[in-house]
Protein backbone atom coordinates (compact mmCIF):
# COMPACT_ATOMS: atom_id res chain seq x y z
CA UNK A 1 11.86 6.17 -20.96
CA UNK A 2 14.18 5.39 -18.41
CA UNK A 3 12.77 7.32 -15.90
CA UNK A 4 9.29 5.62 -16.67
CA UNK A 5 11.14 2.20 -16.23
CA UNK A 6 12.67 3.33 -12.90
CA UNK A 7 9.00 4.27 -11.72
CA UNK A 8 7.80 1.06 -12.84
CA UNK A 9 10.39 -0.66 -10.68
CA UNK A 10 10.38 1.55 -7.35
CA UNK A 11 5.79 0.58 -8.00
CA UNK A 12 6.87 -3.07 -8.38
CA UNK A 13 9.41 -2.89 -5.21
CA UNK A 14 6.66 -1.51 -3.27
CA UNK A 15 3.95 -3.89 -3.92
CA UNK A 16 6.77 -6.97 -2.87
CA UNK A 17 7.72 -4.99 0.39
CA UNK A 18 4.06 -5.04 1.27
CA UNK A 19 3.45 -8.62 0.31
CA UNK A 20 6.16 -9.52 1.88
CA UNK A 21 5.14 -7.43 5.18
CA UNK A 22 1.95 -9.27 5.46
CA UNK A 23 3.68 -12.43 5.78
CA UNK A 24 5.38 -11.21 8.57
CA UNK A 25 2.20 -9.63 9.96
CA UNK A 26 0.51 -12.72 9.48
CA UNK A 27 3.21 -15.00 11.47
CA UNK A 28 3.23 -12.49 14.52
CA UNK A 29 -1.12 -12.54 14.63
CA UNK A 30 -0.98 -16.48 14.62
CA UNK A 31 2.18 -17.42 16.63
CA UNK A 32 3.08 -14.46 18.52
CA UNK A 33 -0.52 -12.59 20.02
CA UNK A 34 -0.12 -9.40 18.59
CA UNK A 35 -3.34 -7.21 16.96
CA UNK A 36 -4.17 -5.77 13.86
CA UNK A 37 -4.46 -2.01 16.22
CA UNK A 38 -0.68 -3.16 17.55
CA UNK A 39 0.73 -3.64 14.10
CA UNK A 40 -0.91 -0.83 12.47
CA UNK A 41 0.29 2.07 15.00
CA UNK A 42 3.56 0.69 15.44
CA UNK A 43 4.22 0.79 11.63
CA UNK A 44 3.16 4.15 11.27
CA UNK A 45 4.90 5.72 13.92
CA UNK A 46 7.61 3.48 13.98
CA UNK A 47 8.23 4.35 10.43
CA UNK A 48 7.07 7.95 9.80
CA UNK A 49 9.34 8.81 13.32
CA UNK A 50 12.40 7.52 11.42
CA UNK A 51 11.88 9.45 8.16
CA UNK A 52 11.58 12.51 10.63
CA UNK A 53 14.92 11.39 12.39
CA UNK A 54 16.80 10.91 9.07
CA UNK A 55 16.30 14.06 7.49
CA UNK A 56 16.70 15.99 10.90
CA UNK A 57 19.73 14.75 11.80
CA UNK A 58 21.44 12.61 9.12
CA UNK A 59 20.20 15.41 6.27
CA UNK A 60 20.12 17.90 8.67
CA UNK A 61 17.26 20.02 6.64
CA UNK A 62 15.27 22.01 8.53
CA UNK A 63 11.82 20.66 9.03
CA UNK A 64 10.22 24.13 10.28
CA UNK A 65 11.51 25.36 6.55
CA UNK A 66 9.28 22.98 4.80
CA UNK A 67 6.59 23.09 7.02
CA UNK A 68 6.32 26.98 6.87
CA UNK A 69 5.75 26.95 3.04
CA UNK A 70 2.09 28.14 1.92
CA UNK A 71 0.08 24.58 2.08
CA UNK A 72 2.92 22.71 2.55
CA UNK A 73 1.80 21.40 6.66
CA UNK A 74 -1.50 20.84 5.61
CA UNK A 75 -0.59 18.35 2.49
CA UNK A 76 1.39 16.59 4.57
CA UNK A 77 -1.35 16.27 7.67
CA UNK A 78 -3.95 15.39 4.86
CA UNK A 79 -1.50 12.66 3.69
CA UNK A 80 -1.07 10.93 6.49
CA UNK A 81 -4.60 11.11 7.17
CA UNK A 82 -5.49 9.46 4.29
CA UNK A 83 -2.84 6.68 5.07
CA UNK A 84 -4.42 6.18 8.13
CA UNK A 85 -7.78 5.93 6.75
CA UNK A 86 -6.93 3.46 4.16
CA UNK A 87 -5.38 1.13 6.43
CA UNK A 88 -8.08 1.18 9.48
CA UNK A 89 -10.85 0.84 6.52
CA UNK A 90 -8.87 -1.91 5.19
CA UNK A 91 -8.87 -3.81 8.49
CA UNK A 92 -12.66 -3.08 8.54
CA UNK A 93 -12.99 -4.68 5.73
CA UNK A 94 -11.42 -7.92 6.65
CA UNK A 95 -12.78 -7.88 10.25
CA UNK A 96 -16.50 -7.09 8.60
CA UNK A 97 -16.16 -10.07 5.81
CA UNK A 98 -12.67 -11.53 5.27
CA UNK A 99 -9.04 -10.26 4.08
CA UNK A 100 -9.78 -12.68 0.54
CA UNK A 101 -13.20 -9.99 -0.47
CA UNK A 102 -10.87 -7.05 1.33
CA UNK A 103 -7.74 -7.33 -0.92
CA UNK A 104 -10.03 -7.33 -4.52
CA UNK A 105 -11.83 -4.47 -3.15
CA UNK A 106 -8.80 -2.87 -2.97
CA UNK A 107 -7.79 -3.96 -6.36
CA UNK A 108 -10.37 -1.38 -7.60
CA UNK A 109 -8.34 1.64 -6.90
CA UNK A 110 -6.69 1.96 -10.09
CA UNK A 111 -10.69 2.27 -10.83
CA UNK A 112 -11.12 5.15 -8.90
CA UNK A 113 -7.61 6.42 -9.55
CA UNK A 114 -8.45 6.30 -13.59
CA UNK A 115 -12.03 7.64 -12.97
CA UNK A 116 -10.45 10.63 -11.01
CA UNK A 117 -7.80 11.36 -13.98
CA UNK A 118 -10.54 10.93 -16.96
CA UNK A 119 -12.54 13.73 -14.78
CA UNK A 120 -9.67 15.99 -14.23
CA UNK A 121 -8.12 16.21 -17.56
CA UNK A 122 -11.19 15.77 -19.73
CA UNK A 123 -10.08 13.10 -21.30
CA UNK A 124 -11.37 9.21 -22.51
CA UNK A 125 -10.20 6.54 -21.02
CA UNK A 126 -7.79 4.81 -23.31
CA UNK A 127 -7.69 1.08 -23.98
CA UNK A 128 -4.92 0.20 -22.38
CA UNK A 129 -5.52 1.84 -19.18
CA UNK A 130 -8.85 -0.18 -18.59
CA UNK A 131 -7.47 -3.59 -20.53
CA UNK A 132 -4.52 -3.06 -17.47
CA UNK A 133 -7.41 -2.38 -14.66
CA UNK A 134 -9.31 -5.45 -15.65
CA UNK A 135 -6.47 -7.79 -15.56
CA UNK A 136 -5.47 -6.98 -12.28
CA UNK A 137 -8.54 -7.05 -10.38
CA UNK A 138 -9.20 -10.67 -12.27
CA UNK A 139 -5.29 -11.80 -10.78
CA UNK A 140 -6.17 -10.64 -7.43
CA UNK A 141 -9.75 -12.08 -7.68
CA UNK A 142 -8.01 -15.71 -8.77
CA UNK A 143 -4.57 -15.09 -6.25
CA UNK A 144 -6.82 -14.33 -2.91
CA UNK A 145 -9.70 -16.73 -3.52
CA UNK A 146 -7.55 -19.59 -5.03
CA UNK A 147 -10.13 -20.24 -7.90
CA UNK A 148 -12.54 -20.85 -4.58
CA UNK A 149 -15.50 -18.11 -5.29
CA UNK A 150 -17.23 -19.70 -1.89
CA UNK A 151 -14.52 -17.93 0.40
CA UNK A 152 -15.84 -14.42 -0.90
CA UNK A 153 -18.17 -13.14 1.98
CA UNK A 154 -20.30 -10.08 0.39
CA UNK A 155 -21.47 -8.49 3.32
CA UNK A 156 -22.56 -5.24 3.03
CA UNK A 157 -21.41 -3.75 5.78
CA UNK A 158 -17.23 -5.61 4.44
CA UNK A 159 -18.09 -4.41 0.75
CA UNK A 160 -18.80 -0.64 1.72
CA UNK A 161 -15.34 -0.65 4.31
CA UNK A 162 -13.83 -2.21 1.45
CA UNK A 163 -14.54 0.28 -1.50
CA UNK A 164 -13.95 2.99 1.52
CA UNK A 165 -10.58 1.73 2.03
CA UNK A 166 -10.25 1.96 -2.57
CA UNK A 167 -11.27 5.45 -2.09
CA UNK A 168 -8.75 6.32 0.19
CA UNK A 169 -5.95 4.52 -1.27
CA UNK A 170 -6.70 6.20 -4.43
CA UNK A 171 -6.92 9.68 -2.85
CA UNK A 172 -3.64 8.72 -1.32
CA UNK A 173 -1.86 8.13 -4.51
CA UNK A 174 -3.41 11.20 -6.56
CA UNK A 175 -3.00 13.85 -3.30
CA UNK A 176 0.89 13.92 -2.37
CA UNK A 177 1.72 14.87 -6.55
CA UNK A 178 1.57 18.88 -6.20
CA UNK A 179 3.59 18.68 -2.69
CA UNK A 180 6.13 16.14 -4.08
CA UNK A 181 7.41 19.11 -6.53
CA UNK A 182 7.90 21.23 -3.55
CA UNK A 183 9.66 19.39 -0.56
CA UNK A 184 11.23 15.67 -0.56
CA UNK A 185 9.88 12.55 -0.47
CA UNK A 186 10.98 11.66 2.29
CA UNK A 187 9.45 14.12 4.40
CA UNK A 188 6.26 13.44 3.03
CA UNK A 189 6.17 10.23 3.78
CA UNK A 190 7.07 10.98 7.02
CA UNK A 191 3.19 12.37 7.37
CA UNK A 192 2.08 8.97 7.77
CA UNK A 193 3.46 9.50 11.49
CA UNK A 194 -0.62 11.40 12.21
CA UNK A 195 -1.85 8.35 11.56
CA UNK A 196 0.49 6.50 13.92
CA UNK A 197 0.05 8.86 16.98
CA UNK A 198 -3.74 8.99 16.42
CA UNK A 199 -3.56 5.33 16.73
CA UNK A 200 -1.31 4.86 19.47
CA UNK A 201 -3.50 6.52 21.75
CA UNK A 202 -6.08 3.26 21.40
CA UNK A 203 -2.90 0.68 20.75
CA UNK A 204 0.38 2.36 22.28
CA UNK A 205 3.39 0.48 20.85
CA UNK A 206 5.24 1.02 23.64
CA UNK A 207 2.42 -0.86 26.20
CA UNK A 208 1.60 -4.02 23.67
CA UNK A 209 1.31 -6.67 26.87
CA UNK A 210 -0.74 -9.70 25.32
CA UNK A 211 1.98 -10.38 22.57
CA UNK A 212 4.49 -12.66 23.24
CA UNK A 213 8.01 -11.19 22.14
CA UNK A 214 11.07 -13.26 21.38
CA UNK A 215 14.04 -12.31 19.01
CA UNK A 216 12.43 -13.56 15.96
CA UNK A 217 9.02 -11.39 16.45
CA UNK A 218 10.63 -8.46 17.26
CA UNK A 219 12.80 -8.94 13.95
CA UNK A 220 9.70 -9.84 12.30
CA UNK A 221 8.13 -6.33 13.83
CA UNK A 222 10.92 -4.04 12.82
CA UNK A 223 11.09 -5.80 9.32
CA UNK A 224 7.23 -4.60 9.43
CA UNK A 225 8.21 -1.12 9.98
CA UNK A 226 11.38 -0.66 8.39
CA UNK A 227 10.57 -2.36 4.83
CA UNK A 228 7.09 -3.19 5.18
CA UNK A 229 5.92 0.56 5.66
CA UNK A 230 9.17 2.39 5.85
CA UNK A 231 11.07 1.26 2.34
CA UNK A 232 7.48 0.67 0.22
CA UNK A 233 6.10 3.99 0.88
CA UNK A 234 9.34 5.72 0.09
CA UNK A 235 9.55 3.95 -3.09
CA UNK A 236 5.50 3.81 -3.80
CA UNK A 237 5.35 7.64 -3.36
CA UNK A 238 9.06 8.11 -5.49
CA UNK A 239 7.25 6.43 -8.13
CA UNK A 240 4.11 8.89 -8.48
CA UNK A 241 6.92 11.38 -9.72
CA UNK A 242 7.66 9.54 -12.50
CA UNK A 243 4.59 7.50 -13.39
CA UNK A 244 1.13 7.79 -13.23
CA UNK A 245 -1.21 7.25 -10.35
CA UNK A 246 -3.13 4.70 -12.08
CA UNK A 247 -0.23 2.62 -13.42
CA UNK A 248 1.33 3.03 -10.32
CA UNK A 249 -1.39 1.44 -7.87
CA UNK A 250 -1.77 -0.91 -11.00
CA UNK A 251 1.83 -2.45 -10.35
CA UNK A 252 0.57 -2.50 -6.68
CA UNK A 253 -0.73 -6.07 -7.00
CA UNK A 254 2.57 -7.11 -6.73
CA UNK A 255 1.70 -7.60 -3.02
CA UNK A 256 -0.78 -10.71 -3.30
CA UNK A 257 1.27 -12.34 -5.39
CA UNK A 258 4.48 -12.13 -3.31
CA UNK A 259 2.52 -12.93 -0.63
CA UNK A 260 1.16 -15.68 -2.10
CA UNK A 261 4.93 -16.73 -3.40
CA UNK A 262 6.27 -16.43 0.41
CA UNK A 263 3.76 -18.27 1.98
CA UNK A 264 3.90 -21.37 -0.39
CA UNK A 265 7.91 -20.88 0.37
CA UNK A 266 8.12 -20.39 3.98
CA UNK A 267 4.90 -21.37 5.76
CA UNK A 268 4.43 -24.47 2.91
CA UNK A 269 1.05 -23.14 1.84
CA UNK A 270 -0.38 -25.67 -1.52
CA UNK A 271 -0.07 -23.07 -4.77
CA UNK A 272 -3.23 -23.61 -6.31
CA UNK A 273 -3.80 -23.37 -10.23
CA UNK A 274 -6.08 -20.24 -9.94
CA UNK A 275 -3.10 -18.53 -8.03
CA UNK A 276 -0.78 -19.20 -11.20
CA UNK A 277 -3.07 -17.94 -13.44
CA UNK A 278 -3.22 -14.82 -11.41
CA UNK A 279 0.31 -14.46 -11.50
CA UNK A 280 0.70 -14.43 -14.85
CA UNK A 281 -1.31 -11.55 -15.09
CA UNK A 282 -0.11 -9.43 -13.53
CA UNK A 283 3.04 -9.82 -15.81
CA UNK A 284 0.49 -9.71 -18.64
CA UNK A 285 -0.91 -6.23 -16.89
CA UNK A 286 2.92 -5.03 -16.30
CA UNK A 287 3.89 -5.86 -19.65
CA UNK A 288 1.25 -3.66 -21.27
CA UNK A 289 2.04 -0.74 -18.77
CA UNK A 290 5.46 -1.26 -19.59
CA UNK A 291 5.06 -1.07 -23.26
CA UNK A 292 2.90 1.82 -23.21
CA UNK A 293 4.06 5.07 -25.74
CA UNK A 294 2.50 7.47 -23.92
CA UNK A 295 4.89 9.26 -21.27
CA UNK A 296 3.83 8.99 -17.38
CA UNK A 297 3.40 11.88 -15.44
């Protein structure tokens, strides 16, 4: 039980570091220049270098050793692959309609992440599970359209990036559980740096000109790689060792709402009563996950 709780909390403390990251994302897009392509390679190299760094030098483990293990590389390159491919497809999304229709698209992965267990272990789906799913895409329907259904744009073209983006986040959660028994987290995390140098070749990090940098953007960008991607995958992919997939990415819509909770506290966005009721929830959804029986594996 405690262990479960301690996954539950690492899910939670993931979902707030990425909430909180798109805050930051957002203030250096509207007041500083900078691109989605900018953001998105620098937080993936930025962050998956530093993992490497750490646990070559601070660890001092051997990163050949856990790369020469039988399948070992090619989780790892399939990982960060998959990363990659959930965040550009995300983007899509939100370039191809807008980020309100992108972010409930992506509250369907515990969907696909429950559809994907139910196949693999032959089993029903159980009451809770889908009583849990339902909440949370309604709280991130209410928190990202602010009770304003007119704001969803259901293009085709945003809908199919958008349940390609669900796909891949829920691959990403279910793939890294057979490799997580055999090498650490950290170093598996530290995958996500394919999908930074892949992208840096359109968006180098190192060559961003357009942006305008002062000491409060660059804080802003390193708090985007250090606990925006850095600290939230570490603790996102800890807690897949101790809960489920599907509850995990379930306690992932933590992000809208500390989004939402930010903005109304440091850009003074209005807190409408649709956001509210989305909030609570997501408690509502936590609370039953939280007060499930069953152990998480």
């Amino acid at each position: 039980m405690q262990k479960k709780t301690e996954g539950i909390c690492f899910a939670i403390s993931a979902g707030i570091c990425w909430g909180s990251m798109g805050v930051a994302a957002q203030v250096l897009m509207e007041d500083s220049g900078f691109v989605v392509g900018d953001l998105v390679a620098g937080r993936l190299l930025g962050a998956g270098a530093l993992l490497l760094m750490f646990e070559h030098f601070f660890m001092r483990r051997s990163l050949l050793k856990y790369f020469s293990q039988p399948g070992v590389a090619k989780d790892i390159l399939l990982y960060g692959v998959l990363v990659l491919l959930t965040q550009l497809t995300f983007f899509l999304a939100i370039q191809c309609s807008n980020a309100g229709t992108a972010a409930i698209l992506a509250a369907t992965i515990p969907v696909f992440t429950t559809i994907w267990d139910i196949f693999v272990k032959h089993r029903a789906p159980q009451i809770r599970e889908m009583a849990c799913t339902a909440l949370a895409i309604i709280a991130v329907v209410l928190i990202t359209t602010k009770g304003d259904f007119d704001s969803v744009s259901l293009s085709l073209t945003g809908v199919l990036w958008g349940l390609a983006s669900s796909v891949a986040g829920a691959a990403s959660n279910i793939q890294p559980n057979a490799v997580l028994k055999k090498i650490p987290v950290t170093i598996v995390v530290g995958g996500m740096t394919v999908g930074g140098i892949v992208m840096s070749i359109l968006f180098p990090p190192w060559a961003i000109e357009e942006a305008n940098w002062t000491t409060l953007s660059a804080l802003f960008y390193a708090y985007i790689v250090v606990v925006g991607t850095l600290v939230s995958f570490l603790l996102y992919v800890s807690s897949l060792k101790m809960i489920s997939a599907t509850s995990a990415s379930l306690l992932s819509c933590f992000e809208p709402i500390t989004a939402v909770v930010l903005s109304v506290a440091l850009l003074g966005a209005p807190l409408t009563p649709a956001e509210g009721v989305g909030g609570v929830l997501v408690f509502a959804a936590v609370w039953l996950l939280a007060s499930r029986k069953e152990a998480q594996a």
